[in-house]
Protein backbone atom coordinates (compact mmCIF):
# COMPACT_ATOMS: atom_id res chain seq x y z
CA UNK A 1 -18.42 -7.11 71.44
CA UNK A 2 -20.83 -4.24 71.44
CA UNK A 3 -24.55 -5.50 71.50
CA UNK A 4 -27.19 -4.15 68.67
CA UNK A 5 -30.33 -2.71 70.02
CA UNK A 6 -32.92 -3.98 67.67
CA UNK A 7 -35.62 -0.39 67.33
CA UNK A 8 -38.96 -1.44 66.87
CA UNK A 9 -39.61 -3.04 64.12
CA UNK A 10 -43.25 -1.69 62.24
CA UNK A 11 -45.76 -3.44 61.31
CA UNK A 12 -46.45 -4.42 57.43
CA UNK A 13 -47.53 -1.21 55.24
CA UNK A 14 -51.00 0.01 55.08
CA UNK A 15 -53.18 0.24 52.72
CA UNK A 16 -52.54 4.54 52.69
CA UNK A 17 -48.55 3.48 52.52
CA UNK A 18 -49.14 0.97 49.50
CA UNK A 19 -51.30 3.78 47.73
CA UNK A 20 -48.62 6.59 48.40
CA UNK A 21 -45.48 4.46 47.56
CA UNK A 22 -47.74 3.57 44.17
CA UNK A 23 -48.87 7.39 43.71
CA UNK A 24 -44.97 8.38 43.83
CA UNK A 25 -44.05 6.36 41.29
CA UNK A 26 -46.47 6.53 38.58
CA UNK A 27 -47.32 10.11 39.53
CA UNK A 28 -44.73 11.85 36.61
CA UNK A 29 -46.50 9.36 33.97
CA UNK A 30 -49.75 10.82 35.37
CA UNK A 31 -48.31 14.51 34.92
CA UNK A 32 -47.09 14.00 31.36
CA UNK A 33 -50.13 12.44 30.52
CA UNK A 34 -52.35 15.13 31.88
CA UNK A 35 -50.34 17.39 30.55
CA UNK A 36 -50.69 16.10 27.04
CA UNK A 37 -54.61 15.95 26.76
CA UNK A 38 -54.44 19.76 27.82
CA UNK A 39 -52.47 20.33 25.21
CA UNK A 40 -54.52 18.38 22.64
CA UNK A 41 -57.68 20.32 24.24
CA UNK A 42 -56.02 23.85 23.82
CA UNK A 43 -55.28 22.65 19.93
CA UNK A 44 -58.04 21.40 19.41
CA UNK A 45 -60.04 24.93 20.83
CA UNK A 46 -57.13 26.69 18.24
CA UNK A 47 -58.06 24.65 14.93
CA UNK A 48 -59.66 26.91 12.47
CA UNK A 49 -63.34 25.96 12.09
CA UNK A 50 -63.77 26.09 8.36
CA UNK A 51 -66.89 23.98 6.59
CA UNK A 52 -68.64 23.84 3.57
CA UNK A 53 -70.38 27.31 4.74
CA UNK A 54 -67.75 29.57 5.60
CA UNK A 55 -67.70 32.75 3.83
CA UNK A 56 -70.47 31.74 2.11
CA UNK A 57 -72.35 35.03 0.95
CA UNK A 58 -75.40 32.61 0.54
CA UNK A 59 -75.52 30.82 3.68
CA UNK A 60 -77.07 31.99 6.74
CA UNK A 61 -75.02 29.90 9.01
CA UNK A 62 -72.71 31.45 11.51
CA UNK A 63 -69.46 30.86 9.47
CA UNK A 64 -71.18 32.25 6.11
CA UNK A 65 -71.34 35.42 5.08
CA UNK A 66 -75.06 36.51 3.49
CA UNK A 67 -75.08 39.45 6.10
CA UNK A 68 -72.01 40.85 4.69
CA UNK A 69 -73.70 40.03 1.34
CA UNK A 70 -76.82 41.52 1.98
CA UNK A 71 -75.93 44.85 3.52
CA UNK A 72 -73.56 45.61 0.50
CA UNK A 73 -76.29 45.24 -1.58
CA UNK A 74 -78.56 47.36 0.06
CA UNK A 75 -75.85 50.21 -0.14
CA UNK A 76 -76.11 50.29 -4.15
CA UNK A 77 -72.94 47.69 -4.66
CA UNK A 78 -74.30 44.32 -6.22
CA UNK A 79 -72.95 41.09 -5.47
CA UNK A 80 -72.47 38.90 -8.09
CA UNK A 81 -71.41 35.33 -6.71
CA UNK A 82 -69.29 33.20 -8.89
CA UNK A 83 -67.95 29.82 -8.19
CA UNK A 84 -65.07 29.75 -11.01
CA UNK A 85 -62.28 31.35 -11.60
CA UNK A 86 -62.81 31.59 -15.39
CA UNK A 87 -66.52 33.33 -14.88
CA UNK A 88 -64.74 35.92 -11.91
CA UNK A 89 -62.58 37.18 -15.47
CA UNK A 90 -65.40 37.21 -17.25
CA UNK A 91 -67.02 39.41 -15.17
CA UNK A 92 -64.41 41.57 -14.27
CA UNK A 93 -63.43 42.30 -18.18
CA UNK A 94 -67.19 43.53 -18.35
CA UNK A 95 -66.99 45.09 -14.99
CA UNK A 96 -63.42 46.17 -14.66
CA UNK A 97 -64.22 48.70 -12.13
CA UNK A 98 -65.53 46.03 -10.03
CA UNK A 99 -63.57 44.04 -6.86
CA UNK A 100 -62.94 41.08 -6.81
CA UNK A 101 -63.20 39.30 -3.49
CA UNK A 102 -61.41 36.02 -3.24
CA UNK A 103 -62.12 33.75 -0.17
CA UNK A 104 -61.28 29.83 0.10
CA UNK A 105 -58.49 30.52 -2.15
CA UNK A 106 -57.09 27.20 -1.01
CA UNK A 107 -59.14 25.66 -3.58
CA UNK A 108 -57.63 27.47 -6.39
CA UNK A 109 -55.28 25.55 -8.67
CA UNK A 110 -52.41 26.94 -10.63
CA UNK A 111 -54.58 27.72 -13.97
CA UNK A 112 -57.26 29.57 -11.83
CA UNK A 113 -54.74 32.16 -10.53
CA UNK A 114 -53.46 32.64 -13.77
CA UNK A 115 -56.77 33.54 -15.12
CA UNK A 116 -57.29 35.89 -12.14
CA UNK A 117 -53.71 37.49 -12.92
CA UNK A 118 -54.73 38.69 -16.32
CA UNK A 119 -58.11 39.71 -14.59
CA UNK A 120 -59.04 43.71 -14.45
CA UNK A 121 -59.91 45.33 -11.53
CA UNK A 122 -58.76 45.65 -7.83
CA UNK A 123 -58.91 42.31 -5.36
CA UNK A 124 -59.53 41.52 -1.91
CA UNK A 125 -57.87 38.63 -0.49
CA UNK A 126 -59.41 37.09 2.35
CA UNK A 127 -56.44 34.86 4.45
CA UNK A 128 -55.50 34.07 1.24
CA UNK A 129 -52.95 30.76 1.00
CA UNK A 130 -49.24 31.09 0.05
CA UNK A 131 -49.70 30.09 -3.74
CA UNK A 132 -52.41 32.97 -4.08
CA UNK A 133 -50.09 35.44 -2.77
CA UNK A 134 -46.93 34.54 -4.89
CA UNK A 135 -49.81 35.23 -7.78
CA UNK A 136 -51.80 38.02 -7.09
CA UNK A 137 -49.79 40.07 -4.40
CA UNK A 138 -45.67 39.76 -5.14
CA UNK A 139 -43.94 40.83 -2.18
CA UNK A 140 -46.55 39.82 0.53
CA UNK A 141 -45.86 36.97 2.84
CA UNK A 142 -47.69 35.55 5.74
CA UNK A 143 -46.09 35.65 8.85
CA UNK A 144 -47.00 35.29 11.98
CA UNK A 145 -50.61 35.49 14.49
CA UNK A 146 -52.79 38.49 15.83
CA UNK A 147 -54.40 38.33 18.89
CA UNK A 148 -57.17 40.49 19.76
CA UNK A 149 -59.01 43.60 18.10
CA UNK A 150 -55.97 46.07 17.69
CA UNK A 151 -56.69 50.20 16.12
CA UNK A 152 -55.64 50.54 12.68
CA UNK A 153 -52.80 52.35 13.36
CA UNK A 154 -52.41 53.73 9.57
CA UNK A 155 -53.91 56.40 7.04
CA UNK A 156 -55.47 53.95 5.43
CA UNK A 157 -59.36 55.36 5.03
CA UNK A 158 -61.10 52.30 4.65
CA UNK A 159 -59.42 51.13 7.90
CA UNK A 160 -59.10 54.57 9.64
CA UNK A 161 -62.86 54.65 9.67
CA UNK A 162 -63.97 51.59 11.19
CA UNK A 163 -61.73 51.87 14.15
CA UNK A 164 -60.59 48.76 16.07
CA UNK A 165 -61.73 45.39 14.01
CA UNK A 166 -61.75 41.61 15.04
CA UNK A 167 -58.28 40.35 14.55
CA UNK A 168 -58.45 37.14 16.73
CA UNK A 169 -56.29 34.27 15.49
CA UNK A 170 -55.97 35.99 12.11
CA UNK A 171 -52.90 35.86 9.91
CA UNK A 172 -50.53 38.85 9.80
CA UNK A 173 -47.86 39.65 6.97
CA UNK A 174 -44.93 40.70 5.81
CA UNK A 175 -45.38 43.74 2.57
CA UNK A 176 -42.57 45.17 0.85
CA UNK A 177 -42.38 49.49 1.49
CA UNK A 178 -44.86 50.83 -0.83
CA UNK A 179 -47.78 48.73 0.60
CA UNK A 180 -50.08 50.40 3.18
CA UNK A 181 -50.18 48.33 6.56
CA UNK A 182 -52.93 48.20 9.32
CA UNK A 183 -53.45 46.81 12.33
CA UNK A 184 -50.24 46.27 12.96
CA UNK A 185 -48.39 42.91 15.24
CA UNK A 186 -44.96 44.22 15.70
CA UNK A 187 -43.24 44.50 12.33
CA UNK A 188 -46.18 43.06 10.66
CA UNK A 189 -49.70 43.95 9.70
CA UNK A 190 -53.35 42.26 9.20
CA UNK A 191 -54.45 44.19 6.30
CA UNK A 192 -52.06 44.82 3.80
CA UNK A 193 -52.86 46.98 0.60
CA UNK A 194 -50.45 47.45 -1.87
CA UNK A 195 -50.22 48.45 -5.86
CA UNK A 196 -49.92 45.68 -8.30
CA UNK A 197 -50.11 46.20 -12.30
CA UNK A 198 -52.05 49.50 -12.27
CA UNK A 199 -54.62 47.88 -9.85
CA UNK A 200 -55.15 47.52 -5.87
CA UNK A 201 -55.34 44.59 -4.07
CA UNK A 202 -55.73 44.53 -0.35
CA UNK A 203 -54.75 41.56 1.55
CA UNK A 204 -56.69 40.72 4.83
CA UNK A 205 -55.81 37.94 7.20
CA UNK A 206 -58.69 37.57 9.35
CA UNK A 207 -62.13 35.68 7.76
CA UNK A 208 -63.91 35.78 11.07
CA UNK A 209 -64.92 39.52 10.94
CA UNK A 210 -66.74 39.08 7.71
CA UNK A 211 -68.84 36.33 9.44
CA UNK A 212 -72.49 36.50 9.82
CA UNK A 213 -71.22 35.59 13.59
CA UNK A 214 -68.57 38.83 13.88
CA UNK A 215 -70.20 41.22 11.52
CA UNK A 216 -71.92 42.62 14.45
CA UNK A 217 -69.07 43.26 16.65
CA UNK A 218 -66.15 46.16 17.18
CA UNK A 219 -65.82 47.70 13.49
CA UNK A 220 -66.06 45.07 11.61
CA UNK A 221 -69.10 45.50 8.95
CA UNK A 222 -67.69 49.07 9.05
CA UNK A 223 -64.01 47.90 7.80
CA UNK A 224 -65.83 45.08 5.47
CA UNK A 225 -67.92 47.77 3.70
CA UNK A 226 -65.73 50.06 2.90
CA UNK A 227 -63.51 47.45 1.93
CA UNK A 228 -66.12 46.23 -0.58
CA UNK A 229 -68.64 48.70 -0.71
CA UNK A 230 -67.45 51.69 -2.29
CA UNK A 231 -67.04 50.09 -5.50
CA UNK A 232 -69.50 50.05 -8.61
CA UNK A 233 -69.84 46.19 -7.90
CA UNK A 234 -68.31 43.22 -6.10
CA UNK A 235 -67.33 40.08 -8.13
CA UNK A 236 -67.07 37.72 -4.92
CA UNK A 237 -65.59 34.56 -5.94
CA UNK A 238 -66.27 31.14 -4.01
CA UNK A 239 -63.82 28.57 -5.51
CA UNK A 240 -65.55 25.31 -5.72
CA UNK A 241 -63.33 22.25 -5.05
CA UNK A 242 -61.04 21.77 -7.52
CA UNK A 243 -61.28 18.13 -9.23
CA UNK A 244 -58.95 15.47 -8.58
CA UNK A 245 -55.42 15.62 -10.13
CA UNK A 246 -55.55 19.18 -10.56
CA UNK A 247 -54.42 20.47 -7.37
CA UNK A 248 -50.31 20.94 -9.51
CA UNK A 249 -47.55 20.17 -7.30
CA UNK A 250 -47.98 20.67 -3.40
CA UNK A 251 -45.08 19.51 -0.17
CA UNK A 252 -45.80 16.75 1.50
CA UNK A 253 -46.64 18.94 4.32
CA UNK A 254 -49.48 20.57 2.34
CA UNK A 255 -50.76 17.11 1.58
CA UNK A 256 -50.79 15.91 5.24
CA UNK A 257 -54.24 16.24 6.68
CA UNK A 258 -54.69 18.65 9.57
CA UNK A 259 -55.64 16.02 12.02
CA UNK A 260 -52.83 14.01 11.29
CA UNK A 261 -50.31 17.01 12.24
CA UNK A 262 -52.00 17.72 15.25
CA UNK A 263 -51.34 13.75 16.34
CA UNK A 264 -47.70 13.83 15.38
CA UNK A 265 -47.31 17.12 17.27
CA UNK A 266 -48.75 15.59 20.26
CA UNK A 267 -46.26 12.59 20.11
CA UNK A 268 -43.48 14.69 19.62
CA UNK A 269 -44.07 16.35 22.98
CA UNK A 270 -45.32 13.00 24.48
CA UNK A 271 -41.39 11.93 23.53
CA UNK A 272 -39.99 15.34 24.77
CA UNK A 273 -41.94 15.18 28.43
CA UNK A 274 -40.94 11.71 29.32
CA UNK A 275 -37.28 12.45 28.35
CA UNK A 276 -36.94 15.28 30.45
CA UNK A 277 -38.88 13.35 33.32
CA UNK A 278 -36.55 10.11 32.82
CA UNK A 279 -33.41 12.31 32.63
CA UNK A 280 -33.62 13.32 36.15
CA UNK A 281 -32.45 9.72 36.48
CA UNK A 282 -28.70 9.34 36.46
CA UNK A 283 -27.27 6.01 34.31
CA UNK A 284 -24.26 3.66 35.75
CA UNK A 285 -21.27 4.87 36.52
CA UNK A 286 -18.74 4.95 33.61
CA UNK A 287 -16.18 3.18 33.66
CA UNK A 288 -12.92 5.14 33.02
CA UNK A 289 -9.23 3.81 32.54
CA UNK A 290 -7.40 4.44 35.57
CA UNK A 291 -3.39 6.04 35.23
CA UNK A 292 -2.91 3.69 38.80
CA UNK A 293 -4.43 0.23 39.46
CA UNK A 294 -5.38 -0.08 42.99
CA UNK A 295 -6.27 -3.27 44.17
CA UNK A 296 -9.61 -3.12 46.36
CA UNK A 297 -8.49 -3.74 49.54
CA UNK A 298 -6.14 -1.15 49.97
CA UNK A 299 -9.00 1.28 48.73
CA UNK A 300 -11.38 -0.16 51.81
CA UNK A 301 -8.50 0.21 53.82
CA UNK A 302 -8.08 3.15 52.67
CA UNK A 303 -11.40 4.82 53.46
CA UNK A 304 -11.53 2.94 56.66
CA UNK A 305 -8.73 5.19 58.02
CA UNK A 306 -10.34 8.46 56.39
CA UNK A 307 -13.78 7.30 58.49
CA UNK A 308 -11.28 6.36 61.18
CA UNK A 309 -9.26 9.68 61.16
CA UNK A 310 -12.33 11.70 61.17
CA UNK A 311 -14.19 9.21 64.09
CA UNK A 312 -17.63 9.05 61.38
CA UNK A 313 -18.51 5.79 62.43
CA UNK A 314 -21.90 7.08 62.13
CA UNK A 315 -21.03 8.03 58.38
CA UNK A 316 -19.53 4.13 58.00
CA UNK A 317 -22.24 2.33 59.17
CA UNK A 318 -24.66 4.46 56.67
CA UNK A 319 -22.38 3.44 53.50
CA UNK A 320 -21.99 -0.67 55.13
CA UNK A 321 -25.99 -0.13 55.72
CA UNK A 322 -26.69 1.51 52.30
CA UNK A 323 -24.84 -1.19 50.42
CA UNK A 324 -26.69 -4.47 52.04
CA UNK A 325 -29.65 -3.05 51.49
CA UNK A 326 -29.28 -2.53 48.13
CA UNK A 327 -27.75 -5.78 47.42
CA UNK A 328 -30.49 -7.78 49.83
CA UNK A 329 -33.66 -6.20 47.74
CA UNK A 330 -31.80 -7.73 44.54
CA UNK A 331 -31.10 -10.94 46.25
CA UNK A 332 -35.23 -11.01 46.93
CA UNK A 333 -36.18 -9.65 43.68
CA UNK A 334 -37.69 -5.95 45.57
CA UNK A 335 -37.54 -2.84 43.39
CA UNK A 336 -34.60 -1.37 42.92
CA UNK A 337 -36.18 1.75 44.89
CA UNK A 338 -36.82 -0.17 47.99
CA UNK A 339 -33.50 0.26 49.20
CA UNK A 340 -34.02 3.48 50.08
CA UNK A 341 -37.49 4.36 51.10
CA UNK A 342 -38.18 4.06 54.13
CA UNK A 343 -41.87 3.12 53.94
CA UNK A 344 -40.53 -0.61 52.81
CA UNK A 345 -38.41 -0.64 55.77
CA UNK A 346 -40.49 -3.32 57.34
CA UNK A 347 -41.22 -5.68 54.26
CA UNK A 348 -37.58 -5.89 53.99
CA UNK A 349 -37.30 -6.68 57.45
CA UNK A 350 -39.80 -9.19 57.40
CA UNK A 351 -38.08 -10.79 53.96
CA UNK A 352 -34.68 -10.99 55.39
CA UNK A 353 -35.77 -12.27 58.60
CA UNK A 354 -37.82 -15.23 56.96
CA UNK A 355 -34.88 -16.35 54.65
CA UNK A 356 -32.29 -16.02 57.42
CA UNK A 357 -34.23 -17.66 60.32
CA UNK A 358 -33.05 -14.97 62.15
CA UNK A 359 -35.69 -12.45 64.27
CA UNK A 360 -37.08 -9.55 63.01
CA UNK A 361 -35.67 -7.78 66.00
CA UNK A 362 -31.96 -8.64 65.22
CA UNK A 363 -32.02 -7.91 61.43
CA UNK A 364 -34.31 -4.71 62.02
CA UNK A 365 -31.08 -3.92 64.20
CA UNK A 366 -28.66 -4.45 61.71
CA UNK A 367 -29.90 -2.81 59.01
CA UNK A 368 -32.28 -0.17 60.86
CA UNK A 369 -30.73 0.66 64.23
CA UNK A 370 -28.54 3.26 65.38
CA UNK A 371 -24.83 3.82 64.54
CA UNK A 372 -22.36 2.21 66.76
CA UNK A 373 -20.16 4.33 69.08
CA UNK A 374 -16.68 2.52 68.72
CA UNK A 375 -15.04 1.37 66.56
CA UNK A 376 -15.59 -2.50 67.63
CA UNK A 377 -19.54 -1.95 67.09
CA UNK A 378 -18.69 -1.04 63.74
CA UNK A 379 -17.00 -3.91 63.07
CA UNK A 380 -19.46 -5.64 64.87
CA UNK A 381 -21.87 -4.38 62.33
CA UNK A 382 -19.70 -5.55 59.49
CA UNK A 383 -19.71 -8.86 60.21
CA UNK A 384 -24.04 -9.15 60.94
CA UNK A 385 -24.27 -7.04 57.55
CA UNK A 386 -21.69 -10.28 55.91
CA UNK A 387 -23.66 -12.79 57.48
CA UNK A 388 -27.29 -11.45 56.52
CA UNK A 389 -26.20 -11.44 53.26
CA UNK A 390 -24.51 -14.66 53.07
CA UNK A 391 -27.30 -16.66 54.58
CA UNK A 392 -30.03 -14.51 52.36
CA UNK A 393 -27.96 -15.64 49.21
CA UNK A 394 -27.72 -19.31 49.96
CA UNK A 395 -31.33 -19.56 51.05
């Protein structure tokens, strides 16, 4: 019988292996995670910051827009600042010459834009919402993003004028043929103008350059005023909130809160990361009806002659190996991972050894040591791989 040279046998893991094993585990939870408040940071950064003072041509803040408001005036165009839809009619029936500038339009209700409909005079539409457009500009639809401060790219004067203009994060659109578009985002544009029922209305998806903040910058109080300025009068209309109840029909995706989106979003690709990280894993086998039934021993047999035929008794001894040690960690309750990393190598040796009664040495042999070179160390093997398990199952 061939004799088993036990290799040395290591000493218990360190505190660097314990930390490693534990850092290889948990480190794709630690990804995903990371991961995940990036992407709630780089939402968060993307949110549109609208409050109480955006577009406001009477606030001063850096979201309002008295700048706009003020420099208009001071070119002969008055600003008259209305906060109803009702009194932005009134005005324009005894100012139909005037524009009407709509911002916040997401406050207007259905019997607003009606009012404006009948309403004389051409509009501006500042990123107005989806109901606002069905209303007041047939034909346009909002489309995608725009991403920097793009040339106008058109005949339009207004726009041809003031050169490039701040376009970041504004909406673009879809027009149908006879509508003028600007600043253009592939097939679609971030000013739209466009004839509707004898009048003009201009449709223009960024807010931020009319912004006491903005107005400053590229061509934007250029593109504003002569957007606004060349008329007799501006009628600029800031919708106050619209009371309860009379908001009409909206999806149930209108009526979910922003914040609330943004956290279902963020599960969604919680879900999506640690599927893709726990598919890498490969289930059980599964089990398939067989055309032949072979009884088990002729399939060891079997492969023993294969191994046998093609002298691996290196390749055996790594399959008998492979299997005890997966079936010893279950026997003493290890992870199911310890079977083959090698950092647990001496835990398990230690574990088997002290339910056995046999030495470290021996069993670090057995299930450690090098392959046999016949065919009777293999066998040899065998039967110390048999009896390990045995004697660590009845312990």
């Amino acid at each position: 019988m061939t004799t088993l040279q036990a290799p040395p046998v290591g000493e218990p893991a360190t505190a660097g292996q314990v930390a490693r094993r534990r850092w290889q585990r948990s480190r794709g939870i630690l990804v995903a995670v990371l991961a995940l408040l990036v992407l709630g940071v780089l939402l968060a950064l993307m949110r549109p910051r609208t409050g109480s003072e955006t577009l406001d041509p009477d606030s001063p803040g850096q979201q309002g827009a008295r700048a706009l408001a003020e420099i208009t005036r001071q070119h002969g165009t008055p600003v008259t600042v209305v906060h109803t839809a009702a009194d932005a009619a009134e005005r324009l029936r005894a100012q139909p010459d005037a524009v009407l500038v709509v911002v916040r339009s997401e406050r207007l209700v259905a019997a607003d834009l009606t009012a404006l409909r009948g309403a004389p005079g051409d509009r501006l539409l500042v990123t107005p919402s989806s109901e606002t457009l069905n209303a007041l500009a047939p034909g346009v639809e909002a489309g995608g993003a725009a991403w920097g401060t793009p040339e106008p790219d058109c005949t339009l004067p207004a726009a041809a004028y003031a050169g490039n203009a701040d376009f970041l994060g504004a909406t673009t659109y879809t027009a149908p043929g006879e509508a003028t578009k600007c600043y253009l985002s592939g097939d679609e544009a971030g000013l739209v103008q466009l004839p509707v029922a004898g009048a003009t209305v201009t449709v223009l998806g960024s807010s931020r350059l009319l912004t006491n903040e903005h107005l400053a910058e590229h061509g934007n109080a250029a593109l504003a005023m002569n957007l606004i300025g060349s008329r007799s009068g501006a009628v600029w209309l800031m919708p106050d909130l619209p009371a309860p109840g009379s908001g009409g029909h909206k999806s149930f995706f209108e009526l979910v809160p922003f914040g609330v989106r943004l956290g279902l979003l963020q599960v969604v690709i919680a879900v999506v990361l640690v599927a893709l990280w726990r598919s890498r894993r490969l289930g059980p086998v599964v089990v398939e009806p067989l055309p032949v039934v072979v009884r088990s021993a002729e399939t060891v047999e079997g492969r023993a002659r294969l191994y046998r035929s093609r002298r691996a008794a290196d390749r055996a001894a790594e399959a008998l190996r492979a299997g005890a040690l997966e079936r010893l960690t279950a026997l003493l309750g290890m992870p199911r991972s310890a079977a083959s990393d090698p950092a647990m190598a001496a835990e398990i040796v230690a574990a088997v050894a002290a339910h056995t009664g046999r030495e470290q040495a021996v069993v670090g042999a057995a299930l450690y040591g090098p392959p046999p070179v016949d065919d009777a160390g293999l066998v040899s093997l065998a039967g110390v791989l048999d009896d390990l398990e045995r004697l660590v199952r009845n312990s």
